[in-house]
Protein backbone atom coordinates (compact mmCIF):
# COMPACT_ATOMS: atom_id res chain seq x y z
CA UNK A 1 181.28 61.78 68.67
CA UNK A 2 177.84 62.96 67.68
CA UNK A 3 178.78 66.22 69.28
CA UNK A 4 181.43 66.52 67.02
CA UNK A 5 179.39 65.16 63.83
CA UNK A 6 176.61 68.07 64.80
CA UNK A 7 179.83 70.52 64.87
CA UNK A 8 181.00 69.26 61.65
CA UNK A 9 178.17 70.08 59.65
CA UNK A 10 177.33 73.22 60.63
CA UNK A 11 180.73 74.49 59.87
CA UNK A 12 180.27 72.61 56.41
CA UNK A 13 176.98 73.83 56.33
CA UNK A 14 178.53 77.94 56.77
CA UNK A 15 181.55 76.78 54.36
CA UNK A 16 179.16 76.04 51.64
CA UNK A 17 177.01 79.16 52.25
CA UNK A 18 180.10 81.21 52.10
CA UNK A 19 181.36 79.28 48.95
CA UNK A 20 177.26 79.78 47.38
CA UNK A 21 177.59 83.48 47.62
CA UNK A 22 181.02 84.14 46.03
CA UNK A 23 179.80 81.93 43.22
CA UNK A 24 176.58 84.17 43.14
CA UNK A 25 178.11 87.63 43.19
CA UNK A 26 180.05 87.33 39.67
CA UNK A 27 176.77 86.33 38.20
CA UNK A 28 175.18 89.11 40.24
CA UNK A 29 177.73 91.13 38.70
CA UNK A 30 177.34 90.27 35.28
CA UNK A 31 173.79 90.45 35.08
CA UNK A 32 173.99 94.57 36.00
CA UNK A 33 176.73 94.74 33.23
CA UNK A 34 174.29 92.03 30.71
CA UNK A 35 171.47 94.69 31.04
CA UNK A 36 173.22 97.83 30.70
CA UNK A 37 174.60 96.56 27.46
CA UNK A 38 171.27 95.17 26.02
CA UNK A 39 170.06 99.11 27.09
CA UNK A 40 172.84 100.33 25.22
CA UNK A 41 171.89 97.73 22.29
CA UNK A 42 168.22 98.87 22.35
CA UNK A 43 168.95 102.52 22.84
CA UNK A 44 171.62 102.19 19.34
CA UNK A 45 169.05 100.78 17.47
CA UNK A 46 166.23 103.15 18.30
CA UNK A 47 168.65 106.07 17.57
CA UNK A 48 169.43 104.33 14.46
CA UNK A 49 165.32 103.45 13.98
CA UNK A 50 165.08 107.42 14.62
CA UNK A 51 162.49 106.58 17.65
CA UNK A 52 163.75 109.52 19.99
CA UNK A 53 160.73 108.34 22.94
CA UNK A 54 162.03 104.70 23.19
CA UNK A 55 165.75 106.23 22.83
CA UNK A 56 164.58 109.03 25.87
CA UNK A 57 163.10 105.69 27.57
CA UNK A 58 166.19 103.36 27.41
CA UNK A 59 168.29 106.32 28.09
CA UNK A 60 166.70 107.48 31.87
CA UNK A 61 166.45 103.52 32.69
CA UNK A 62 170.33 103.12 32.12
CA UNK A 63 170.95 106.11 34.14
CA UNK A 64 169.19 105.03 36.97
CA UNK A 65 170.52 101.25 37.03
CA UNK A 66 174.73 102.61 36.82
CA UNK A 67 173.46 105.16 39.95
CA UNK A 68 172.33 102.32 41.85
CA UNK A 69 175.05 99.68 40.96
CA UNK A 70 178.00 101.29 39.76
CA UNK A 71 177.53 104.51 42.28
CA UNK A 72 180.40 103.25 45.41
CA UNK A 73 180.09 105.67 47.55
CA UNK A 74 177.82 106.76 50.62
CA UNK A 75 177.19 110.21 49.98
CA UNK A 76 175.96 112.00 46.67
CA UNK A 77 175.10 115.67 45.92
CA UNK A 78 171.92 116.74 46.15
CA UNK A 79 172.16 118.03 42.26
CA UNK A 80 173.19 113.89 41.50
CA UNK A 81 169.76 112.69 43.98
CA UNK A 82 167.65 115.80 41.69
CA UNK A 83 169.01 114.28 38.70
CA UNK A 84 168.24 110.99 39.34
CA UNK A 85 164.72 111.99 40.68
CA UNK A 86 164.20 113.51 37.09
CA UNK A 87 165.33 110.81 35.02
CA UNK A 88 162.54 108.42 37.59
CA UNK A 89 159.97 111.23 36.45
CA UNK A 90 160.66 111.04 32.65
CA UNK A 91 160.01 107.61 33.08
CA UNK A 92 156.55 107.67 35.28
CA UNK A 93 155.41 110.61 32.03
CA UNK A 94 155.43 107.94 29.77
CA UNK A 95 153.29 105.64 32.19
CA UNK A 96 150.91 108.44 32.00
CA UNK A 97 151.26 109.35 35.77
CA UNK A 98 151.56 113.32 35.28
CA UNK A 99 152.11 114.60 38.89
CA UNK A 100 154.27 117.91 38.96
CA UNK A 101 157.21 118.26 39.77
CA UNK A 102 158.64 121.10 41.61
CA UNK A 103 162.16 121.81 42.50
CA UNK A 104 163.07 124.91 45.02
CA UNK A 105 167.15 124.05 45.51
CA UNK A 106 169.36 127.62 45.46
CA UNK A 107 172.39 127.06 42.76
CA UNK A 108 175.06 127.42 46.28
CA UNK A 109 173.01 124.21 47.49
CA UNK A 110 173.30 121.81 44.99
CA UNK A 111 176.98 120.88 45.52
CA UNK A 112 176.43 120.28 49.39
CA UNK A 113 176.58 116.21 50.24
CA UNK A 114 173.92 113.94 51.58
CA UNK A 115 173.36 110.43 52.13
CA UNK A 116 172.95 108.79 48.28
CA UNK A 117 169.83 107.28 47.60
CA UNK A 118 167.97 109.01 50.90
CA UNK A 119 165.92 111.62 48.70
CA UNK A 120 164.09 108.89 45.96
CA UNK A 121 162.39 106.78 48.78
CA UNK A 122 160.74 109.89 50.06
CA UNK A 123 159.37 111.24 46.84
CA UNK A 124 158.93 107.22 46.22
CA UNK A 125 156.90 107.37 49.49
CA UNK A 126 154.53 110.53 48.39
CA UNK A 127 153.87 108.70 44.89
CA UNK A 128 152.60 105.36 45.85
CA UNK A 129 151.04 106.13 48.99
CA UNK A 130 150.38 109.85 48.76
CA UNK A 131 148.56 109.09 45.47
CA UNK A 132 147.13 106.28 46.06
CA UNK A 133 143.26 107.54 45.18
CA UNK A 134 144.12 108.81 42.02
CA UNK A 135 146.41 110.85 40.08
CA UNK A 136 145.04 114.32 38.10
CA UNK A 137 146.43 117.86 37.02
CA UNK A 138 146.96 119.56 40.27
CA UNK A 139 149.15 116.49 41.75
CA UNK A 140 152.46 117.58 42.58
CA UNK A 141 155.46 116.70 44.56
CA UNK A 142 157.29 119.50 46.19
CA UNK A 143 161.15 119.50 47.34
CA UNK A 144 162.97 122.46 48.41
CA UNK A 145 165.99 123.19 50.65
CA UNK A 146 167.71 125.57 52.53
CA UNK A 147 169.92 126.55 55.51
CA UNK A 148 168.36 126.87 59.01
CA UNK A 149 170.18 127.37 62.11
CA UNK A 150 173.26 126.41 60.73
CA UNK A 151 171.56 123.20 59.22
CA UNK A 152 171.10 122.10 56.04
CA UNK A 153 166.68 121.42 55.95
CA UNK A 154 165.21 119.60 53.11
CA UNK A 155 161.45 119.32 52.61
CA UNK A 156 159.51 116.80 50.48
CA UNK A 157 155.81 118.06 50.09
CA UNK A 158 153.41 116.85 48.11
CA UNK A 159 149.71 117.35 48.36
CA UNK A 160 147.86 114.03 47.94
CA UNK A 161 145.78 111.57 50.67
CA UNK A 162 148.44 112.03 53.75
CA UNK A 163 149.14 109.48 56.28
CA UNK A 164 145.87 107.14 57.86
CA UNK A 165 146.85 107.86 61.72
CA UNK A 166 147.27 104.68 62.61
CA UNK A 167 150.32 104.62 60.19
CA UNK A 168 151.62 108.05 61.21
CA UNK A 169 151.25 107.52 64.77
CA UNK A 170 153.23 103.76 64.35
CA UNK A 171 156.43 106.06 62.32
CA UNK A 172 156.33 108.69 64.93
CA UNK A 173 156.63 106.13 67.61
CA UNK A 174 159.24 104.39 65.85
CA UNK A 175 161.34 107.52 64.67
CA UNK A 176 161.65 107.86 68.49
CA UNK A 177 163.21 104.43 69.64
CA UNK A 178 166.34 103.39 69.39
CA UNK A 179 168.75 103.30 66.04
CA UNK A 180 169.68 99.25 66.89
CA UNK A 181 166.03 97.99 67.80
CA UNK A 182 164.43 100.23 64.75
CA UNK A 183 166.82 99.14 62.05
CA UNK A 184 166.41 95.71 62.92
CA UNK A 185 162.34 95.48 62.42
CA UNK A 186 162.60 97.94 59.35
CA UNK A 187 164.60 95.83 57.97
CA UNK A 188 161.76 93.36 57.31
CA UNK A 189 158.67 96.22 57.29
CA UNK A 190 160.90 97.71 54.38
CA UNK A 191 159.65 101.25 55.11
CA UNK A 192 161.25 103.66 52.95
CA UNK A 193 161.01 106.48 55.99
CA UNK A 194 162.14 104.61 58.49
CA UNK A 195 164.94 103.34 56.18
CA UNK A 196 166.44 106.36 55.68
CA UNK A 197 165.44 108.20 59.03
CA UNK A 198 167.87 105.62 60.84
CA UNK A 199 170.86 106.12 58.30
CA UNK A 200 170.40 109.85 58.64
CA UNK A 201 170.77 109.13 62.61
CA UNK A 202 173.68 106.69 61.93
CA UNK A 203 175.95 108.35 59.94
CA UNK A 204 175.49 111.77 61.67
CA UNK A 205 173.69 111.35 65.25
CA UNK A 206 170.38 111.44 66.58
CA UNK A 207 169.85 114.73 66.33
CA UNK A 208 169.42 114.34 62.79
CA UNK A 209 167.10 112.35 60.80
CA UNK A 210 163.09 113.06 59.35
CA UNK A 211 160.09 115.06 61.06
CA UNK A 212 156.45 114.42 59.57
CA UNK A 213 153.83 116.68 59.04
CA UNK A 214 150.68 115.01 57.58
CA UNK A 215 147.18 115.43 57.33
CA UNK A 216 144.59 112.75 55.91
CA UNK A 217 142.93 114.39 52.63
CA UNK A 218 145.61 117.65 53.17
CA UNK A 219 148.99 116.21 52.07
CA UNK A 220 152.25 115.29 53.63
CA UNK A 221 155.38 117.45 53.90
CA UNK A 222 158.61 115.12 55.60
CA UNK A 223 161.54 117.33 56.43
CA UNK A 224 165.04 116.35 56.71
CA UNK A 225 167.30 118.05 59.04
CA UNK A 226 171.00 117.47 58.42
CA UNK A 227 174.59 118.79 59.08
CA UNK A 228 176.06 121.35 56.40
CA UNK A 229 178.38 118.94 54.64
């Protein structure tokens, strides 16, 4: 009988988590669609106000909240990751955080397909940590591509602190277990690299995914190495 009690509840216990969550995702929902709109409010009204910076503001922040909840779909060009990499930048200008920005992608590239959303945590990656001494003139963030070898190769350079080896050495070691037992602890370490290194190697194989080249006080350049898609 107690067996039966204890077997009870935790199938209540699952039917009410299951019945929590579908009653959290409208409001999940609506909350993406309540701040658009307000964005669009604020946005009208600084038009209106003729305040074009808070109006250039409003208008990057929208753009980068529909690519990240409205966007359904795995793969992006790399023209829609640039563009959404630009409209992050306009945004870090007005914080005052002037590094430079330099784009080497050939016109015939900029159509080809990649994983959405596996660009930004990389150039996330070289801001925050790369930087993370100080920001000045002759920062800059680096991100070119091209076709090697019948691959599609794109590099994120940037020129600040680099990796401490003890961090460099711990990705390296990780970028060369297993996809399952990887994704699993990255999961709660929430590295960016790692995050995307392991959906690279998911969606196409692992003989795809992220190299590093970093040196402490030198820079960082992480290349990606995927199929021509």
């Amino acid at each position: 009988m107690c067996e039966n009690t204890e077997k009870c509840s935790i199938a209540n216990l699952k039917l009410l988590e299951h019945y929590l969550a579908d009653a959290i995702a409208p409001k999940l929902h609506m909350n993406e669609d309540f701040m658009i709109n307000i964005l669009t409010t604020i946005d009208s009204y600084a038009i209106q106000a003729g305040i074009e910076e808070i109006s250039n503001i409003i208008q990057s922040y929208s753009f980068i909240l529909r690519y990240i909840f409205y966007v359904d779909r795995e793969f992006a060009t790399i023209n829609e990751e640039i563009t959404y990499i630009e409209k992050y930048w306009k945004l870090l200008s007005y914080r005052d955080q002037h590094i430079n920005l330099i784009l080497k992608i050939p016109k015939e590239l900029k159509d080809f397909q990649i994983l959405r959303l596996s660009l930004f945590p990389l150039v996330e990656n070289c801001i925050y940590h790369g930087f993370k001494n100080g920001i000045d003139e002759n920062c800059y963030i680096e991100i070119k591509a091209c076709i090697l070898q019948s691959n599609l190769i794109i590099e994120i350079k940037d020129n600040g602190f680099g990796i401490p080896a003890e961090i460099s050495n711990h990705i390296f070691t990780e970028m060369e277990e297993s996809i399952t037992s990887s994704t699993l602890r990255n999961k709660k370490s929430g590295n960016g690299i790692m995050n995307v290194h392991n959906r690279i190697r998911l969606a196409y194989g692992k003989n795809y995914g992220l190299k590093i080249n970093t040196k402490e006080k030198l820079g960082t350049i992480i290349g990606m190495k995927l199929p021509i898609y």
